[in-house]
Protein backbone atom coordinates (compact mmCIF):
# COMPACT_ATOMS: atom_id res chain seq x y z
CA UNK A 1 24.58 15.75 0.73
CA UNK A 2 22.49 14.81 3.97
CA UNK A 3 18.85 13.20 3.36
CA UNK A 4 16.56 13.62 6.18
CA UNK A 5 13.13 11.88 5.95
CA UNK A 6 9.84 13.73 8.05
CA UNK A 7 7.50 10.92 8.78
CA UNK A 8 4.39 10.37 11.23
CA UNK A 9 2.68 7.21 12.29
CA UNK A 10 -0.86 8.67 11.11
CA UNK A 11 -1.95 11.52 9.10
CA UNK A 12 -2.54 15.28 10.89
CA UNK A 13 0.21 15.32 13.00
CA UNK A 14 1.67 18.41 11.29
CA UNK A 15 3.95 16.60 9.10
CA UNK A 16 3.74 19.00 5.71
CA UNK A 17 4.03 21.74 7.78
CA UNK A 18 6.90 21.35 9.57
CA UNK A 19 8.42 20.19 6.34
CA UNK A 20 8.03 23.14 4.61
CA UNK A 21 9.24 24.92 7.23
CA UNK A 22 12.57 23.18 7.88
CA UNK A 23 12.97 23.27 3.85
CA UNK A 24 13.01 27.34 4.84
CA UNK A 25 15.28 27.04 7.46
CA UNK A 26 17.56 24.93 5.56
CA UNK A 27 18.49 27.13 2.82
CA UNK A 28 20.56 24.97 0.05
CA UNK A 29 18.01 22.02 0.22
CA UNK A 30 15.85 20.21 -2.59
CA UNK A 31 12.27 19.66 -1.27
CA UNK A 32 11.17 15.82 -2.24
CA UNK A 33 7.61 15.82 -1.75
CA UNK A 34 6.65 12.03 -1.31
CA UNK A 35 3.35 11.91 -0.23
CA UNK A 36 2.12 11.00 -4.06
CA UNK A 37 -1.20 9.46 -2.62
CA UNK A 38 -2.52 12.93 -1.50
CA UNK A 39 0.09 15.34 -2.11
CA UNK A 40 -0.23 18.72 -0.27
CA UNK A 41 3.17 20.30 0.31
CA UNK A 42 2.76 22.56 -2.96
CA UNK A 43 -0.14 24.43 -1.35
CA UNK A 44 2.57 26.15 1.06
CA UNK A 45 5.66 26.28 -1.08
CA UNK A 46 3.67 27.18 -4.40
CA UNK A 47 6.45 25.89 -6.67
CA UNK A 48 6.47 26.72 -10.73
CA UNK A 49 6.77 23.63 -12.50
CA UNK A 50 9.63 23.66 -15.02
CA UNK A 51 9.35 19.98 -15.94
CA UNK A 52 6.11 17.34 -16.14
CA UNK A 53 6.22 13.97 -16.84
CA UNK A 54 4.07 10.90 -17.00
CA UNK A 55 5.04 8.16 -14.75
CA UNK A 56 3.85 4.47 -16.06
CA UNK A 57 2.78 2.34 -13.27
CA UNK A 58 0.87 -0.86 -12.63
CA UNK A 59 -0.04 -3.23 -15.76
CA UNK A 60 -3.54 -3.48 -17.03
CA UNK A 61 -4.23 -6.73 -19.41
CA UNK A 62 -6.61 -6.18 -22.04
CA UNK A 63 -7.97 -8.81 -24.29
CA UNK A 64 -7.48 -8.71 -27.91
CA UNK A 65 -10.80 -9.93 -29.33
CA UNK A 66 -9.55 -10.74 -33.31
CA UNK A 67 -7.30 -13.24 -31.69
CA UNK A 68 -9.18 -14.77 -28.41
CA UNK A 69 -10.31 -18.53 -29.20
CA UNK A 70 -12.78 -18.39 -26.21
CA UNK A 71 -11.28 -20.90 -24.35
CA UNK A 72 -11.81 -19.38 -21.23
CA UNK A 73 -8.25 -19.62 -19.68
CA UNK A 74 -7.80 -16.62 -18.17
CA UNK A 75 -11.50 -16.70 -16.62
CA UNK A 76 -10.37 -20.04 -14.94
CA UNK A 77 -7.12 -18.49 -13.62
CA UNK A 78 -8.23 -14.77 -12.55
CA UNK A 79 -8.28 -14.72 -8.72
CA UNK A 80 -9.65 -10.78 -9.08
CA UNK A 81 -13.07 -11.62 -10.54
CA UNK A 82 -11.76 -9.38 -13.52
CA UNK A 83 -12.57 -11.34 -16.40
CA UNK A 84 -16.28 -11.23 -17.50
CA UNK A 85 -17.72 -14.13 -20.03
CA UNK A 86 -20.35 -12.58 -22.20
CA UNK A 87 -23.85 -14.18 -21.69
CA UNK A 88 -24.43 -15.91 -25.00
CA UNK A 89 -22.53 -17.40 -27.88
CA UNK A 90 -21.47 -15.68 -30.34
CA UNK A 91 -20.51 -16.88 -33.90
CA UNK A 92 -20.44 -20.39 -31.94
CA UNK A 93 -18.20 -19.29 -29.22
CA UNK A 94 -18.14 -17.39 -25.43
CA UNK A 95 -16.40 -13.84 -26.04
CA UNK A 96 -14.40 -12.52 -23.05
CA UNK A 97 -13.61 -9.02 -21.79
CA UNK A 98 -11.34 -7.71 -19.33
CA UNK A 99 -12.97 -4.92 -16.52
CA UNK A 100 -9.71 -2.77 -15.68
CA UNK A 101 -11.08 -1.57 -12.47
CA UNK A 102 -10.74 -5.19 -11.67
CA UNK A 103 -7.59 -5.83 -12.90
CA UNK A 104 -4.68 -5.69 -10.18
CA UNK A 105 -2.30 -6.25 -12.97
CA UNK A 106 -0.94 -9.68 -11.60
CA UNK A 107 -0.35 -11.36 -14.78
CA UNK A 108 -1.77 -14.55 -14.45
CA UNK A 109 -3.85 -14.32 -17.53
CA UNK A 110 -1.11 -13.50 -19.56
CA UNK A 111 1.05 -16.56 -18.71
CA UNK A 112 -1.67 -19.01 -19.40
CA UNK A 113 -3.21 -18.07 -22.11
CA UNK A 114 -2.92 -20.46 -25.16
CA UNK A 115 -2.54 -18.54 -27.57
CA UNK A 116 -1.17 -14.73 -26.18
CA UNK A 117 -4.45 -12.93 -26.70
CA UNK A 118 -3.75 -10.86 -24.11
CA UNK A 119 -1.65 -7.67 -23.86
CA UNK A 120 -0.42 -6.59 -20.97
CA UNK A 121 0.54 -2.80 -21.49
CA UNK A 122 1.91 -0.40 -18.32
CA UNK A 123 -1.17 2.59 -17.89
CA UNK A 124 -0.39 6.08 -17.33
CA UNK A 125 -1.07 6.80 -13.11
CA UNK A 126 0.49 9.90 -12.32
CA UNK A 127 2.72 12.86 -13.26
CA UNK A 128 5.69 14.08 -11.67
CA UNK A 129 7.33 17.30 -11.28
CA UNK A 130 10.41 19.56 -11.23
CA UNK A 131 9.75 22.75 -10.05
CA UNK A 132 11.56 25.66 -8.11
CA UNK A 133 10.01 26.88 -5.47
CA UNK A 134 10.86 30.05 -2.73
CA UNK A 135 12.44 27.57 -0.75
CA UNK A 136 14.39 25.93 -3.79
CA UNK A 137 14.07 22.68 -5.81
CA UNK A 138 11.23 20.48 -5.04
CA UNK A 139 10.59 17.32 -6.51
CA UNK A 140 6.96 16.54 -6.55
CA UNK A 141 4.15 14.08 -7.93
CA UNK A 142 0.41 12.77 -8.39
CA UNK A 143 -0.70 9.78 -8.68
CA UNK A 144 -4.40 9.30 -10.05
CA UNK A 145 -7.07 7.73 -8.30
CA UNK A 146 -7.65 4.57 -8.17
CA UNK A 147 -3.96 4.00 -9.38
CA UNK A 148 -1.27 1.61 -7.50
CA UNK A 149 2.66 1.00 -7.28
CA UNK A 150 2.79 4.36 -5.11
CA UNK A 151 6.56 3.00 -3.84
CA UNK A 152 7.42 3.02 -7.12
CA UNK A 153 6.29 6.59 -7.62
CA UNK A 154 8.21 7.25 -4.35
CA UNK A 155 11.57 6.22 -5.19
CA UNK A 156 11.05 7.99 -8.72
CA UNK A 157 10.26 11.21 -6.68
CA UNK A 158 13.32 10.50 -4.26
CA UNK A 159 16.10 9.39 -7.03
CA UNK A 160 15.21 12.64 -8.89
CA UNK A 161 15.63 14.81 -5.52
CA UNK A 162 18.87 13.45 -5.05
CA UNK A 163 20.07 13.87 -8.83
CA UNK A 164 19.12 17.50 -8.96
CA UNK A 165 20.90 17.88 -5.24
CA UNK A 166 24.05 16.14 -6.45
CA UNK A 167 23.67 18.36 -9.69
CA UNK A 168 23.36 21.69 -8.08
CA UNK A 169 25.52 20.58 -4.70
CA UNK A 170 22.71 21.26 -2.42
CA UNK A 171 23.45 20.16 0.87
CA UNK A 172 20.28 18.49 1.61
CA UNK A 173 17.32 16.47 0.56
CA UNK A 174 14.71 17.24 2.59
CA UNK A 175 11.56 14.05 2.44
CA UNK A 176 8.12 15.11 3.55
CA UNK A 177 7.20 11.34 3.73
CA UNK A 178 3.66 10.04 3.85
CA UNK A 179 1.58 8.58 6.91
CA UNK A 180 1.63 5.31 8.19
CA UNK A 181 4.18 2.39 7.76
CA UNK A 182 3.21 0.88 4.24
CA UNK A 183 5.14 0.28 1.05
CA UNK A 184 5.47 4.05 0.12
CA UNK A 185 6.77 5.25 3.38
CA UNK A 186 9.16 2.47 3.13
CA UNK A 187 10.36 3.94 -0.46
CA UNK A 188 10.56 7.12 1.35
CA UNK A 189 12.45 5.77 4.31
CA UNK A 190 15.08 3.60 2.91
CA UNK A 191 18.64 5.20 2.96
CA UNK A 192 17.91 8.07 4.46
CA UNK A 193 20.60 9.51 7.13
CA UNK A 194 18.17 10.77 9.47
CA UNK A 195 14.23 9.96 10.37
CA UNK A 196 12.33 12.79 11.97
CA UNK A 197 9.10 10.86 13.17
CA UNK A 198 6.35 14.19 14.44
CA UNK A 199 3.81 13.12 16.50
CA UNK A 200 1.89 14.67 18.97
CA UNK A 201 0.31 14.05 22.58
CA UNK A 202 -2.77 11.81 21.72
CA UNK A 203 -2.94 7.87 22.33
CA UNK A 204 -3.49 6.81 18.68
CA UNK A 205 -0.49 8.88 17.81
CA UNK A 206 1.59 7.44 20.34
CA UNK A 207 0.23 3.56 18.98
CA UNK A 208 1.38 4.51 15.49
CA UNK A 209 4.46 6.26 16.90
CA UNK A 210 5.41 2.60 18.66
CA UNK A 211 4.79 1.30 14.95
CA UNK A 212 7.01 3.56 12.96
CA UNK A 213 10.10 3.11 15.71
CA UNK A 214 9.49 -0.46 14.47
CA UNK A 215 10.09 -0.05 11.55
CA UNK A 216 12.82 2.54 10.96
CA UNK A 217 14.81 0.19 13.72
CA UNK A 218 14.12 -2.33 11.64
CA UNK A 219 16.67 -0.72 8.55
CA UNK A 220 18.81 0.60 11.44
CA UNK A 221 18.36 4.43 10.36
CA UNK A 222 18.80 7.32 13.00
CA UNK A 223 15.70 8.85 14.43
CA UNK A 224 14.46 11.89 16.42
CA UNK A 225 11.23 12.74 17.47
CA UNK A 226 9.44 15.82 17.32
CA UNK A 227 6.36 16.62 19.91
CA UNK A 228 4.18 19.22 18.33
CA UNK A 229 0.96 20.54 19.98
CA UNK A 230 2.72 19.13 23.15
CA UNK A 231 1.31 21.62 25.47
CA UNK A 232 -2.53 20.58 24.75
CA UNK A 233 -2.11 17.34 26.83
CA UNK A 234 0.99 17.19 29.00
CA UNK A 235 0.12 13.56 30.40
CA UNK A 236 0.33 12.37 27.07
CA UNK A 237 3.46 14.28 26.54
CA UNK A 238 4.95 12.47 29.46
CA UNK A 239 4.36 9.21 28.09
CA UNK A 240 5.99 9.66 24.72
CA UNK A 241 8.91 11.28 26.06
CA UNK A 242 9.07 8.11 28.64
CA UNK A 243 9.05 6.29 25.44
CA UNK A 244 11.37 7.78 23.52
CA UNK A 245 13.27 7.38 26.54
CA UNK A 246 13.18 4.05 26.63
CA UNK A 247 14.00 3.26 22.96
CA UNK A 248 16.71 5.91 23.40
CA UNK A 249 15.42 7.90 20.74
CA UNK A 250 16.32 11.72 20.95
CA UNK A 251 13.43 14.29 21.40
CA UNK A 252 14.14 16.90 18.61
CA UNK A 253 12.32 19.47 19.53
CA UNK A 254 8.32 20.38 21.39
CA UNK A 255 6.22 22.93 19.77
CA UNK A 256 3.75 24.49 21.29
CA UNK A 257 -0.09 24.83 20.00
CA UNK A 258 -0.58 27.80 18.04
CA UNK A 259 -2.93 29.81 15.87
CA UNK A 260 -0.18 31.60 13.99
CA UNK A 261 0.51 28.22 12.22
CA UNK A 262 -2.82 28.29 10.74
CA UNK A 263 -2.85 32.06 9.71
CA UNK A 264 -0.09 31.20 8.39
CA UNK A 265 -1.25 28.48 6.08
CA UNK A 266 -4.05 30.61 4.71
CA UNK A 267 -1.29 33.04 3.77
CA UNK A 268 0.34 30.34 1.79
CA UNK A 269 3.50 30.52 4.03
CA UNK A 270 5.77 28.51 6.73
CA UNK A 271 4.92 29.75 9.89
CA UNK A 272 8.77 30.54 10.31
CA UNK A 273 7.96 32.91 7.24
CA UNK A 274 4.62 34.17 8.45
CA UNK A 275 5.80 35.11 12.20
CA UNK A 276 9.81 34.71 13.08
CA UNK A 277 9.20 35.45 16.08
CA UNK A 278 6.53 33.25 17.15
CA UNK A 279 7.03 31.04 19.87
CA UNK A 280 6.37 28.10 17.55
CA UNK A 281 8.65 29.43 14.81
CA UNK A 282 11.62 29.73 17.61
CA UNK A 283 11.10 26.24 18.38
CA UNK A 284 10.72 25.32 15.07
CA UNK A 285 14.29 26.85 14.47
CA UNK A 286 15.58 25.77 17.69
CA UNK A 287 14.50 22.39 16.37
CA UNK A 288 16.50 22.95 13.00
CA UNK A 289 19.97 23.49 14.57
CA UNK A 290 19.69 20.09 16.45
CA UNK A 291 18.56 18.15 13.35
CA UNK A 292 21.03 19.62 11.18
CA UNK A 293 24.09 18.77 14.18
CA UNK A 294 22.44 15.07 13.91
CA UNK A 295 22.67 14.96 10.08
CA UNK A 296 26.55 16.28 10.55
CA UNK A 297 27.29 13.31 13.45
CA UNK A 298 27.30 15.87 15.93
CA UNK A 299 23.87 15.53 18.03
C-alpha cells in the first residue's frame, strides 16, 4: 500500500480537484480527505457516511465556583487575557470566571492553582467520517469553527485511511492535503511515499511553491509537480519548470485551462468522469500513469 499526498503552497490551485480525479483513476484506493479546516472534497465524490464520530480536541479550563477561594492565581498566571475577575465582592471575596473563547487551553491555570478549582476537560471540535463513495473509501472530517489541534484531526483522518486500506488491501491512500505549510499539512505530509505539490503559472504560487519544496525536502519525501492552467501564462510556466529544474524535482504532468472542469463540478463529477476525452482529462490520466510508476520506484 502506496500513500501519495496532493498538496499546494496556497489555496485555488486545483488541488481537490485533481484529487478526486486521480482517486477515479486509481481504482483500489481509499480517499483521505485532510483538509479538516474547510473540507470540500465530498462535494465531488458525494460519499454516504457509514460511520460518524466525535473527535475531542483542544482543552478548555473551566472554573468550579463551589470550590474557588478567590485567590486570584490563575488571573495572575493567564497570558490569554481569559480569566475575568468579577467587579465587586461577593460574600467578602472576588469571584472568577473563565471566557472559553479566550482560552487556548495551555494549562497554566490548572498547574497553579492552590487548591485544583479548575477542570480542565477536552471539548468536542469536530466529527469524522467513514464513508464509501463512487470512487471507494474515503476518510473524511470537520472541524468546528473556532476549534484548534487541526494536526491532530489530520493524523486521526490519515491513521484511519490507512487502517481501512490495510483492511480491505487497497493499494493506495490517496491525501488531498490542505494549503500552505502549517502544522496540518505537516500531519498530512509526514510518511507519505510520494508528494504531488499542484501549482500553477502565477508568482504567488510559484513563492509558496519555493516554500512547500522546503519543506517536504526537509523530511526527505519524493516530490513531483503538477502545472495546471499552464497554458494561461507560459512565462510563468517557464520559470517553474526552470525551478523544478533546478531542485531536480520531476514535472508530473501540465494541464491545460479548461471549462469542462467546471461543468464538470456543477455536475458533481471528476472531470475524467464528466468528459474522458477532454484534453484536460487525457492529461490528467497521462499524469496518473507517471505518478503511479513513481509510487512503484519506477519514474
Amino acid at each position: 500500500m502506496k500513500e501519495l499526498a496532493v498538496l499546494s503552497g496556497k489555496g485555488g490551485t486545483g488541488k481537490t480537484s485533481l484529487t478526486a480525479s486521480l482517486s477515479v483513476l486509481a481504482g483500489r484506493a481509499v480517499v483521505a480527505d485532510c483538509d479538516v479546516d474547510a473540507a470540500d472534497l465530498h462535494l465531488v465524490l458525494t460519499p454516504q457516511v457509514v460511520r460518524q464520530e466525535t473527535f475531542q480536541g483542544a482543552k478548555k479550563a473551566n472554573i468550579r465556583q463551589e470550590d474557588c477561594i478567590g485567590c486570584g492565581a490563575c488571573l495572575a498566571y493567564c497570558r490569554f487575557h481569559a480569566v475575568k475577575k468579577s467587579e465587586s465582592e461577593t460574600a467578602g471575596r472576588f469571584f472568577f470566571t473563565m471566557d472559553p473563547i479566550s482560552c487556548e487551553g495551555c494549562g497554566v491555570c490548572v498547574t497553579f492553582c492552590p487548591v485544583h478549582a479548575i477542570d480542565f476537560a477536552e471539548q468536542d471540535g469536530g466529527q469524522w467520517f467513514l464513508s464509501q463513495s463512487r470512487c471507494g473509501p474515503m476518510v473524511h472530517a470537520r472541524l468546528e469553527i473556532g476549534q484548534g489541534n487541526s494536526g491532530k484531526l489530520v493524523s486521526l483522518v490519515r491513521r484511519q485511511a490507512r487502517e481501512w486500506a490495510e483492511k480491505e488491501n487497497r493499494d493506495y491512500v490517496i491525501i488531498d492535503g490542505p494549503p500552505g505549510i502549517g502544522c496540518p499539512v505537516i500531519a498530512s505530509t509526514t510518511g507519505v511515499d510520494l508528494v504531488l505539490a499542484v501549482t500553477e503559472p502565477t508568482l504567488s504560487a510559484l513563492h509558496d511553491l519555493e516554500r512547500l519544496v522546503q519543506l517536504v525536502n526537509h523530511f526527505s519525501i519524493p516530490m513531483m509537480v503538477c502545472l495546471n492552467k499552464y497554458d494561461i501564462n507560459p512565462v510563468m510556466t517557464e520559470k517553474i519548470e526552470q525551478f523544478c529544474d533546478e531542485k531536480n524535482i520531476g514535472i508530473a504532468g501540465k494541464i491545460p485551462y479548461d471549462p469542462s472542469v467546471s461543468k464538470a463540478q456543477i455536475a458533481q463529477q471528476t472531470v475524467v468522469e464528466y468528459d474522458p476525452k477532454a484534453a484536460v482529462a487525457s492529461a490528467i490520466a497521462a499524469m496518473w500513469q507517471k505518478i503511479e510508476a513513481a509510487l512503484r520506484r519506477e519514474y
